[in-house]
N, C-alpha and C. Protein backbone atom coordinates (compact mmCIF):
# COMPACT_ATOMS: atom_id res chain seq x y z
N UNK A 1 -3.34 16.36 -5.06
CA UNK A 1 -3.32 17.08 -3.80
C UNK A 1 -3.83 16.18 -2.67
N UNK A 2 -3.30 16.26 -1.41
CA UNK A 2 -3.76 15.43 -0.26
C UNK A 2 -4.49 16.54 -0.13
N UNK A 3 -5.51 15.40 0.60
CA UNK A 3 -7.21 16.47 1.38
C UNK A 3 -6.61 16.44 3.05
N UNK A 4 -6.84 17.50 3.20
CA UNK A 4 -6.95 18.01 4.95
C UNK A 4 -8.47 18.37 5.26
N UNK A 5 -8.46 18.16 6.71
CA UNK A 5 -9.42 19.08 7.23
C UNK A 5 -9.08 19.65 8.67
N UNK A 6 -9.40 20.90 8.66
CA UNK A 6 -9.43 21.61 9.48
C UNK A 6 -10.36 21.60 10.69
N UNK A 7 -10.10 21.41 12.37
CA UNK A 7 -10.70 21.08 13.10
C UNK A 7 -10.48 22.03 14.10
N UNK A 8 -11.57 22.86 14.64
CA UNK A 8 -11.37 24.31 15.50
C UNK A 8 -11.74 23.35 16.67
N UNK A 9 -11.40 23.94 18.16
CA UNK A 9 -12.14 23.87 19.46
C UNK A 9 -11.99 24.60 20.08
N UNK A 10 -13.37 25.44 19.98
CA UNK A 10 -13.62 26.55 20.78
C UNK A 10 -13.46 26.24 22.18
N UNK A 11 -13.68 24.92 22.45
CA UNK A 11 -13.96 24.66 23.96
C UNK A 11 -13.02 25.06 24.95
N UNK A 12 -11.73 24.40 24.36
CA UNK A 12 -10.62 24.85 25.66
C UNK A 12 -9.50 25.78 25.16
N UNK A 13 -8.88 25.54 24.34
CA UNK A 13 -7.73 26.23 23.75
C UNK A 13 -8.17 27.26 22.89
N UNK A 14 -9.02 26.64 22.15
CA UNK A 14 -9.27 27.51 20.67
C UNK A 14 -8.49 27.00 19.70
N UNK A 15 -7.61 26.40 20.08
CA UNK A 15 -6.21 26.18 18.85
C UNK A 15 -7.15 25.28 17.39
N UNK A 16 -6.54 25.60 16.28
CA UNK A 16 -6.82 25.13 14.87
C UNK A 16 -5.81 23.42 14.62
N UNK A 17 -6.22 22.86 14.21
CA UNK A 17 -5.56 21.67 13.94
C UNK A 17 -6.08 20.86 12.44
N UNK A 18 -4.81 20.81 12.22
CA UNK A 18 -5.12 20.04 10.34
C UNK A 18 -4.84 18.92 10.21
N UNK A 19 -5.78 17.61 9.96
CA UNK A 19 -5.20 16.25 10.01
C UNK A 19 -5.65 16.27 8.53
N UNK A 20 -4.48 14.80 8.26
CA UNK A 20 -4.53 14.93 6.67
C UNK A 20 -5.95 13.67 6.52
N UNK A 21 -7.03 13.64 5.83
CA UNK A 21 -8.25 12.73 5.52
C UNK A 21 -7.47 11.75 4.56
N UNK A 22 -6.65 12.25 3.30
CA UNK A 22 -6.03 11.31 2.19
C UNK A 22 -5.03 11.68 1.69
N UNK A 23 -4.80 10.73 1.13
CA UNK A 23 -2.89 10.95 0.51
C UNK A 23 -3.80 11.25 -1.06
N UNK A 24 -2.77 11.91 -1.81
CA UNK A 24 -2.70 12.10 -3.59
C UNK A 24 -2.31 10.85 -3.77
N UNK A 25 -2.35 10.64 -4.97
CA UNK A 25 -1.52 9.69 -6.10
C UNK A 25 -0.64 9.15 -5.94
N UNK A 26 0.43 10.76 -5.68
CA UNK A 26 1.98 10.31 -5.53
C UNK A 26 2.35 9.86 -4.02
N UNK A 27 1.51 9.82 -3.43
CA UNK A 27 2.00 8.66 -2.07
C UNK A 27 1.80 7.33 -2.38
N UNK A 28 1.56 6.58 -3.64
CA UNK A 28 1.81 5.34 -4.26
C UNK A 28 2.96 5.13 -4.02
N UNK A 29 3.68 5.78 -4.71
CA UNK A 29 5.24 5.59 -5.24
C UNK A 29 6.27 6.07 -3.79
N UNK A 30 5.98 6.93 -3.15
CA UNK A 30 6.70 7.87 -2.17
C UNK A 30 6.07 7.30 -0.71
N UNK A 31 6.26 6.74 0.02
CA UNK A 31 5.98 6.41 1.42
C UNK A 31 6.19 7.98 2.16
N UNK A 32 7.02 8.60 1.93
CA UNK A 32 7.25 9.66 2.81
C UNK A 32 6.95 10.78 2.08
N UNK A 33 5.62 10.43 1.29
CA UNK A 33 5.38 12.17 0.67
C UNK A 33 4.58 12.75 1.31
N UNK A 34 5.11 14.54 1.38
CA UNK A 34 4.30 15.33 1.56
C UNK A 34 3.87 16.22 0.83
N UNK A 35 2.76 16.23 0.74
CA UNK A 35 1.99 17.37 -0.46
C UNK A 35 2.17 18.59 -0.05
N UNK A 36 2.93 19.85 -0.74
CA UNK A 36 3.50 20.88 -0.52
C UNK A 36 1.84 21.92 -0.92
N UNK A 37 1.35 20.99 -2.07
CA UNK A 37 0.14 21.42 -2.81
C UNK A 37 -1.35 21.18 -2.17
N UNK A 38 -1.42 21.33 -0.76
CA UNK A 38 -2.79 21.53 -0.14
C UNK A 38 -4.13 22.10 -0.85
N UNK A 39 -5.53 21.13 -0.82
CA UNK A 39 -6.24 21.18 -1.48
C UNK A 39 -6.75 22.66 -0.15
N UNK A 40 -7.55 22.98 -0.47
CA UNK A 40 -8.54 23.87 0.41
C UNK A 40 -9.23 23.31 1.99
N UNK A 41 -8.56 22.69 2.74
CA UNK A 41 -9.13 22.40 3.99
C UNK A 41 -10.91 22.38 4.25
N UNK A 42 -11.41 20.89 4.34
CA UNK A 42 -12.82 21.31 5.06
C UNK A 42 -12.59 21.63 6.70
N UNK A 43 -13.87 22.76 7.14
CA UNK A 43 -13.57 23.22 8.61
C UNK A 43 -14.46 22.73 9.05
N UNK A 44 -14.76 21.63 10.38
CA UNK A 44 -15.10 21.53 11.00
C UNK A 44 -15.38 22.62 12.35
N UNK A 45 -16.28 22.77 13.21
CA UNK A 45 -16.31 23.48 14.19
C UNK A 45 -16.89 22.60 15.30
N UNK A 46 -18.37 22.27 15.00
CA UNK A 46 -19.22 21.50 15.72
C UNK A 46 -19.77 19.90 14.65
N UNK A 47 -19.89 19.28 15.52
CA UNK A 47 -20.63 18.30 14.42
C UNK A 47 -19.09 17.57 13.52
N UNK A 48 -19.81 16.64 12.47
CA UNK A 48 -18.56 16.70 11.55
C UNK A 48 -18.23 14.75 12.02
N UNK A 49 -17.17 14.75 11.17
CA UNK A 49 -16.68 13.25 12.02
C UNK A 49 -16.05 13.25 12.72
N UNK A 50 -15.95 14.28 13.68
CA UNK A 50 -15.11 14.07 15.02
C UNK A 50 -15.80 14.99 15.67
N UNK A 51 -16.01 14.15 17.60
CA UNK A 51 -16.69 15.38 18.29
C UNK A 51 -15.85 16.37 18.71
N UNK A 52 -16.31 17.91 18.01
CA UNK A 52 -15.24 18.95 18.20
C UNK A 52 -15.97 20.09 19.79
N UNK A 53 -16.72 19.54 19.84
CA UNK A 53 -17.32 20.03 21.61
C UNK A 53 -16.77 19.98 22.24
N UNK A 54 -15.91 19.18 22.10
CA UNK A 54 -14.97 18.79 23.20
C UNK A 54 -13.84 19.61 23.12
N UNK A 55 -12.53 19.26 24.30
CA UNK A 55 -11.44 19.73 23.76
C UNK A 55 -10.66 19.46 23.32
N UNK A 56 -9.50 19.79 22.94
CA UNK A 56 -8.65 19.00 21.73
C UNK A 56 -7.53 18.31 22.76
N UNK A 57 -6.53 17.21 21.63
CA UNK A 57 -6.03 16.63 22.67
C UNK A 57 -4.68 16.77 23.03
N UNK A 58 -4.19 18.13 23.04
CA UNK A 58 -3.02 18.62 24.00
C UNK A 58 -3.84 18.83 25.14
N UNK A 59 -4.98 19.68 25.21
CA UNK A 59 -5.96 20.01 26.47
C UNK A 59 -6.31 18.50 27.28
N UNK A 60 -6.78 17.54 26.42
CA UNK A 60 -7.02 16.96 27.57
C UNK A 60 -5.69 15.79 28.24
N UNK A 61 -4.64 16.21 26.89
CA UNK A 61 -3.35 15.46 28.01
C UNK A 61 -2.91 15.92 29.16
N UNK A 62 -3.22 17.51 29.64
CA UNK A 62 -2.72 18.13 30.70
C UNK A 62 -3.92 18.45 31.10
N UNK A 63 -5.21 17.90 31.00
CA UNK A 63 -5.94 18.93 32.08
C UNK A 63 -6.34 17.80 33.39
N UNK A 64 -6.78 18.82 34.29
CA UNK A 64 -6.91 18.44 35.57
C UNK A 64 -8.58 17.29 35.65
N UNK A 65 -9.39 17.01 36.18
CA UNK A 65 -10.26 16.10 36.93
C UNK A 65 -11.29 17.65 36.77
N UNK A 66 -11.21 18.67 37.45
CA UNK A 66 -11.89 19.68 37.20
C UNK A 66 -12.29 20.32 35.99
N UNK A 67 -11.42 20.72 35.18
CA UNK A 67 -11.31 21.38 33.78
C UNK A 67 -12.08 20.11 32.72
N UNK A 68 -11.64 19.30 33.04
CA UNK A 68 -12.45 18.08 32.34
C UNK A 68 -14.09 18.11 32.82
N UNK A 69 -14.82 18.44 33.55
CA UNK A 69 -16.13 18.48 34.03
C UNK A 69 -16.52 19.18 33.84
N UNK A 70 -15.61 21.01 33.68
CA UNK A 70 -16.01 22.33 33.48
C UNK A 70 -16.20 22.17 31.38
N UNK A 71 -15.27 21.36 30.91
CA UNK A 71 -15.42 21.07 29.16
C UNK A 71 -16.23 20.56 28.80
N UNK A 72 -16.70 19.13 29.24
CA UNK A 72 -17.79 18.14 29.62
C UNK A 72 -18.45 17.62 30.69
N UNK A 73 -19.84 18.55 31.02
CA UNK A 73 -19.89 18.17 31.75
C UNK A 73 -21.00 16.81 32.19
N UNK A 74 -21.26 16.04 30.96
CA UNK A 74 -21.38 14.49 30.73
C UNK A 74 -20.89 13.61 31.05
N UNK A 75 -21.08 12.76 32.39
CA UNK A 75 -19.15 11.63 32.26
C UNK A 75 -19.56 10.67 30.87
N UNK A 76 -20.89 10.31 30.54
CA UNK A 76 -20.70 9.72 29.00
C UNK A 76 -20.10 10.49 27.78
N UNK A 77 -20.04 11.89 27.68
CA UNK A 77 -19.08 12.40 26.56
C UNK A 77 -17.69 12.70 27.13
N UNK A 78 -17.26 12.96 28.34
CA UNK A 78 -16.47 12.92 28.66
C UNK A 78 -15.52 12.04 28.96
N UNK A 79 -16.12 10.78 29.08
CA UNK A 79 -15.17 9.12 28.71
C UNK A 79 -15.07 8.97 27.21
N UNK A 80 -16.00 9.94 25.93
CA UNK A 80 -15.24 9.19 25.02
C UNK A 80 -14.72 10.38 24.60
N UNK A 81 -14.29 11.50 25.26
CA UNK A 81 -13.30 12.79 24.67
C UNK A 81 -11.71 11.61 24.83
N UNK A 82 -11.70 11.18 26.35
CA UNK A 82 -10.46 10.39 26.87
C UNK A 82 -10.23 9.24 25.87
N UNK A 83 -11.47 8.42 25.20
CA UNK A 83 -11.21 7.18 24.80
C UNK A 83 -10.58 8.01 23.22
N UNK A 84 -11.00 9.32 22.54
CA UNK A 84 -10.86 9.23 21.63
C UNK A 84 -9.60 9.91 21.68
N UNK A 85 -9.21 10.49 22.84
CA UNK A 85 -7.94 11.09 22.60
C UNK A 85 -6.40 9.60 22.76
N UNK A 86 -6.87 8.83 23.40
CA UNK A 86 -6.16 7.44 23.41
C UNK A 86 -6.34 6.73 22.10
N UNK A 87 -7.14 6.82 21.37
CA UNK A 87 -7.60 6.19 20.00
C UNK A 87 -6.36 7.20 18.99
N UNK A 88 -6.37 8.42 19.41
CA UNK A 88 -5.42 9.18 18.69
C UNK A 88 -4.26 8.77 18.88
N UNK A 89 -4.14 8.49 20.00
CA UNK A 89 -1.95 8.49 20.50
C UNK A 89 -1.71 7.30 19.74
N UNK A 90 -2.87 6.00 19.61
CA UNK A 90 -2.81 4.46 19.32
C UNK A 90 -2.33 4.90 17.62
N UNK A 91 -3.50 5.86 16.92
CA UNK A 91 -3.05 5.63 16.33
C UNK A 91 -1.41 6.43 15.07
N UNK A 92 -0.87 7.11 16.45
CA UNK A 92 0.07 8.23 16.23
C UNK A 92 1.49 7.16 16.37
N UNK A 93 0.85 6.61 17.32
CA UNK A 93 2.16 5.40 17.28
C UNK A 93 2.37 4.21 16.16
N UNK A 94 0.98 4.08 15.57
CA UNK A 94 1.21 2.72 14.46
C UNK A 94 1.74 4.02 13.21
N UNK A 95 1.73 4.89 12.78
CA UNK A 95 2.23 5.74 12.13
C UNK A 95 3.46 4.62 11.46
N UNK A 96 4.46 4.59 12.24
CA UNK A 96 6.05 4.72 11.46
C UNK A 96 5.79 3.32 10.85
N UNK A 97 4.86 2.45 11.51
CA UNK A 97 4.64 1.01 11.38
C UNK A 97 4.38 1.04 9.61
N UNK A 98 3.23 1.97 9.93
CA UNK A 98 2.53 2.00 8.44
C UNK A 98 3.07 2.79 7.51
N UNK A 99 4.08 3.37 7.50
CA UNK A 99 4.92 3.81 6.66
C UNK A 99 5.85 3.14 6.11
N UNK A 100 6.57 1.82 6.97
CA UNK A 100 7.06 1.19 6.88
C UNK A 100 6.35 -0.02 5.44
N UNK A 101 5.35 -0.61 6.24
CA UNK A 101 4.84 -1.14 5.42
C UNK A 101 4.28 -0.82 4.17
N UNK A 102 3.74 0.21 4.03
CA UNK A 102 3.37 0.99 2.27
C UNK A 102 4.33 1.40 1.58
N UNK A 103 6.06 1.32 2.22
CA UNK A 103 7.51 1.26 1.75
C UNK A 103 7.74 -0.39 1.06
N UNK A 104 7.00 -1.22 2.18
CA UNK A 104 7.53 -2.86 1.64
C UNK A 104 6.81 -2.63 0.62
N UNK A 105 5.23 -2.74 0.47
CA UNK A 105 4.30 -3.24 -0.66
C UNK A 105 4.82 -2.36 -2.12
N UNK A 106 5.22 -1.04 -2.28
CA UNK A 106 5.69 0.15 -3.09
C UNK A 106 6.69 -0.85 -3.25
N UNK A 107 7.69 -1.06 -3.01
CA UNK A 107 9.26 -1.97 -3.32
C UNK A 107 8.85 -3.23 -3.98
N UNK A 108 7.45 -4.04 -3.66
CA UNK A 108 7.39 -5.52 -3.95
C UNK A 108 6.38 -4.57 -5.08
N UNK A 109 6.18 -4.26 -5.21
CA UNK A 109 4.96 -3.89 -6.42
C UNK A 109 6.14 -3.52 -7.43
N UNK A 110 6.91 -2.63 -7.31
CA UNK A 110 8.41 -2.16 -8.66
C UNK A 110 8.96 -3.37 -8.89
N UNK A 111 9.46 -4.52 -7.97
CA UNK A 111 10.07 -5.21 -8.36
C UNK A 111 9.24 -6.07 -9.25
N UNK A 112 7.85 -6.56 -8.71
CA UNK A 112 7.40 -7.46 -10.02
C UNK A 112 7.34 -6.42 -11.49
N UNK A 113 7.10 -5.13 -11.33
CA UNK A 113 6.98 -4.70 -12.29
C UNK A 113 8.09 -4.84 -12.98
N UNK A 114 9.30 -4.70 -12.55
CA UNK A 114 10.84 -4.56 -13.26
C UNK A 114 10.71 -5.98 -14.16
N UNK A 115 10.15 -7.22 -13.09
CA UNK A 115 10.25 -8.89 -13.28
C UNK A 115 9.43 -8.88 -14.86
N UNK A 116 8.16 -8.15 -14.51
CA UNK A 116 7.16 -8.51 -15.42
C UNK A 116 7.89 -8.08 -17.00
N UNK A 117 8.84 -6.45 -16.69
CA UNK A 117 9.60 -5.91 -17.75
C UNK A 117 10.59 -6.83 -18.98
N UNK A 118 11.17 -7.28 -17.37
CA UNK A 118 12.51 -8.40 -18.17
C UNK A 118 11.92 -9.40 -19.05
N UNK A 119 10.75 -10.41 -18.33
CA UNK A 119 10.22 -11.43 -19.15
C UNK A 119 9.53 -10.87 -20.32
N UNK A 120 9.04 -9.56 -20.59
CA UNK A 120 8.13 -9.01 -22.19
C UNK A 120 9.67 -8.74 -22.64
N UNK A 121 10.48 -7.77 -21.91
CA UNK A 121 11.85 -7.72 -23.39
C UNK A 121 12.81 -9.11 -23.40
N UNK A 122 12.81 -10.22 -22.44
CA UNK A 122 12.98 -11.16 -23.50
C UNK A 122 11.96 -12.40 -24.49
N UNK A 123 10.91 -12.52 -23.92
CA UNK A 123 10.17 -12.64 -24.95
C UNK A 123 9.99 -11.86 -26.49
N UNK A 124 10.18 -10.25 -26.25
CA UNK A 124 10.23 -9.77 -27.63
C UNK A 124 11.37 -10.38 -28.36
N UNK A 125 12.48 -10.20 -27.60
CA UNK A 125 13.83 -10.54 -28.19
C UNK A 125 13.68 -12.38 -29.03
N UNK A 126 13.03 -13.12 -27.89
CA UNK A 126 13.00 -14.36 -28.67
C UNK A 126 12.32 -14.46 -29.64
N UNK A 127 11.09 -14.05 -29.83
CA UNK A 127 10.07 -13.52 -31.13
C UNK A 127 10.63 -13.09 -32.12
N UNK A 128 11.71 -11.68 -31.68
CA UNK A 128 12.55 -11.14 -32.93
C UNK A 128 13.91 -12.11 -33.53
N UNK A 129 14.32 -13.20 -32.69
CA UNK A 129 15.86 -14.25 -33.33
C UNK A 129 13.79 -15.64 -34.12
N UNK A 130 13.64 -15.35 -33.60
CA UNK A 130 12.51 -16.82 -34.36
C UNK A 130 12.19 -16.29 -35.55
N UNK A 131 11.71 -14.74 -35.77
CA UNK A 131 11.27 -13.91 -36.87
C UNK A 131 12.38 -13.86 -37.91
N UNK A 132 13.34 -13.57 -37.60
CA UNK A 132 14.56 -14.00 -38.30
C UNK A 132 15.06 -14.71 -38.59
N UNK A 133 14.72 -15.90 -37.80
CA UNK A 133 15.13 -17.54 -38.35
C UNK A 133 14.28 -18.08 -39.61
N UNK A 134 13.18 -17.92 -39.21
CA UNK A 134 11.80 -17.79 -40.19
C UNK A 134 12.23 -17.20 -41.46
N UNK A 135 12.65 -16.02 -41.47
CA UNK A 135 12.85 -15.11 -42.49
C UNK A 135 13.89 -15.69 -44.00
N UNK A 136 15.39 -16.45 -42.49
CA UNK A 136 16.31 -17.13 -43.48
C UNK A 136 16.28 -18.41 -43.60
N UNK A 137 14.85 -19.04 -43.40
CA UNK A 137 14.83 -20.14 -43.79
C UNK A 137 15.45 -21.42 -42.89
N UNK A 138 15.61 -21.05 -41.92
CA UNK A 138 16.69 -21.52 -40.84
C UNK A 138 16.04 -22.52 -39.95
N UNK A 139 14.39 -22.70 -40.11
CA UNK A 139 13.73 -23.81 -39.15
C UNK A 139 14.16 -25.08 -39.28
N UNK A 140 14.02 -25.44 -37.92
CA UNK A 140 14.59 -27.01 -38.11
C UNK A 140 13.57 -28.10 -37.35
N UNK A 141 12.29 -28.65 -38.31
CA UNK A 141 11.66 -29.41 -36.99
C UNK A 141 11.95 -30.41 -36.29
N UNK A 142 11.63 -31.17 -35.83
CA UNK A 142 11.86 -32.33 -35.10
C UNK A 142 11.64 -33.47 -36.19
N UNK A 143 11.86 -34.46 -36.52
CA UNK A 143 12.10 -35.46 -37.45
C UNK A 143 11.66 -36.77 -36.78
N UNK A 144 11.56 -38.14 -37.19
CA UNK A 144 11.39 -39.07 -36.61
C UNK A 144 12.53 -39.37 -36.18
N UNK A 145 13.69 -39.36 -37.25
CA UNK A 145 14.93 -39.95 -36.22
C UNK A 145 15.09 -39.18 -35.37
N UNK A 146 14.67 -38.32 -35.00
CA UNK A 146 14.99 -37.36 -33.76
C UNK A 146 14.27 -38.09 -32.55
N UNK A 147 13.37 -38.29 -32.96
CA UNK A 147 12.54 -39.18 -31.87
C UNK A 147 13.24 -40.88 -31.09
N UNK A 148 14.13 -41.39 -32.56
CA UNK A 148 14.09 -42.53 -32.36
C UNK A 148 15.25 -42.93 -31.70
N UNK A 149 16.16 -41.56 -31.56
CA UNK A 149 17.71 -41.19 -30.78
C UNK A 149 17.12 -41.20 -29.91
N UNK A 150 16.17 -40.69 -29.46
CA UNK A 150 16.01 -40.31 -27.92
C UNK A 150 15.35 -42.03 -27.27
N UNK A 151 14.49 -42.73 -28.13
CA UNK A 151 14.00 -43.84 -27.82
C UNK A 151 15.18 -44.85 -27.38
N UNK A 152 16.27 -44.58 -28.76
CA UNK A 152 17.52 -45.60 -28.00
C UNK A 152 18.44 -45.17 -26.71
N UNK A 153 18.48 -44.12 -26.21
CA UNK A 153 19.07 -43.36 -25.57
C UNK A 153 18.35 -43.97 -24.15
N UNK A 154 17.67 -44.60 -24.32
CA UNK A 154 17.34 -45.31 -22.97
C UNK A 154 16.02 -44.82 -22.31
N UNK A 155 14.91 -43.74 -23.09
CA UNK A 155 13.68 -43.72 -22.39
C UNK A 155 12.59 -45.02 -23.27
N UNK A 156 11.90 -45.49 -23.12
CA UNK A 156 11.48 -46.82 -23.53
C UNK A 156 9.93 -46.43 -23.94
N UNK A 157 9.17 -46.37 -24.85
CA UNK A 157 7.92 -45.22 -25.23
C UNK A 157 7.20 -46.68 -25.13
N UNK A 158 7.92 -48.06 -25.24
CA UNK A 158 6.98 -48.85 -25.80
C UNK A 158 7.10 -49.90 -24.41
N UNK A 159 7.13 -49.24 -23.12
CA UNK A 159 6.92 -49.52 -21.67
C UNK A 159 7.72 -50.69 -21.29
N UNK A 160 7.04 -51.65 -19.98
CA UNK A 160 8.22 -52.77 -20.24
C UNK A 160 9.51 -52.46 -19.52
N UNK A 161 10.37 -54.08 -19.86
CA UNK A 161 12.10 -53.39 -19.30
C UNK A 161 12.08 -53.69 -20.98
N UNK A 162 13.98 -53.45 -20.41
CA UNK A 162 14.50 -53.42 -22.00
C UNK A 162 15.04 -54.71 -22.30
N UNK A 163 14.98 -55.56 -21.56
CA UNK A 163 15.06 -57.04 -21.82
C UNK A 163 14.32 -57.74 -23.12
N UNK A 164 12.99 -57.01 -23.01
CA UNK A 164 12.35 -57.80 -23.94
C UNK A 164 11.16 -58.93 -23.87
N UNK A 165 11.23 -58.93 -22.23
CA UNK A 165 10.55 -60.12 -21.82
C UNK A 165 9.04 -59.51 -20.97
């Protein structure tokens, strides 16, 4: 289940608002999941990790110079109702960004997994033709003349040209 919490402001609207705190599990796999299965909302009112004294931020996208003084009437809480409602839009806009990207990393994470797949089933597979070679007797090691083809074949083990000199 993704966790929500619930954030009241009595101050201007009253209106209720649910931001999601965490994704479940299955937003690993799913960039665009939504949990149909909501855990129980914590409610904020006052206090909390967000200042809810304030007003929320449809209110302070439309309110006036007045209504803003009559909500807060602090200009130090009232510059960071503005800074935090700009901290919101900032981060409403990197949204599609970051969806985007937990789409790349989800895609590069399956594919090594698929990669990691192929190399264990053909490794099993080569294990199982060696197990069977083994079985019928079929090994063949390397020999000295095997070595000594390859020595005439023109790599030189005993350094030097091939002159002799």
């Amino acid at each position: 289940m993704c966790k929500y919490e619930k954030f009241i402001f009595p101050v201007c609207c009253g209106h209720i608002e649910e931001r999601l705190n965490s994704y479940c599990h299955f937003s690993r796999t799913d960039p665009d999941h939504y949990c149909g299965e909501k855990s129980k909302p914590r409610t904020y009112i006052n206090g909390g990790p967000w200042p809810q004294e304030g007003p929320c931020n449809s209110c302070i996208s439309t309110a006036t110079q007045e209504q803003m003084e009559a909500w807060a009437p602090d200009p130090v809480k009232r510059d960071k109702f503005i800074f935090q409602f700009h901290l919101d839009m900032l981060e409403a806009a990197r949204e599609p960004w970051r969806r985007a990207q937990r789409a790349h990393f989800i895609r590069v994470k399956d594919d090594n997994a698929w990669v990691y797949r192929q190399l264990r089933k053909n490794w099993k597979n080569e294990m199982a033709a060696a197990q069977k070679a083994a079985e019928e007797g079929d090994i063949r090691t390397p020999t000295q003349e095997d070595f000594m083809e390859v020595d005439r074949a023109g790599s030189s083990s005993q350094g030097g040209n091939a002159s002799g000199k």
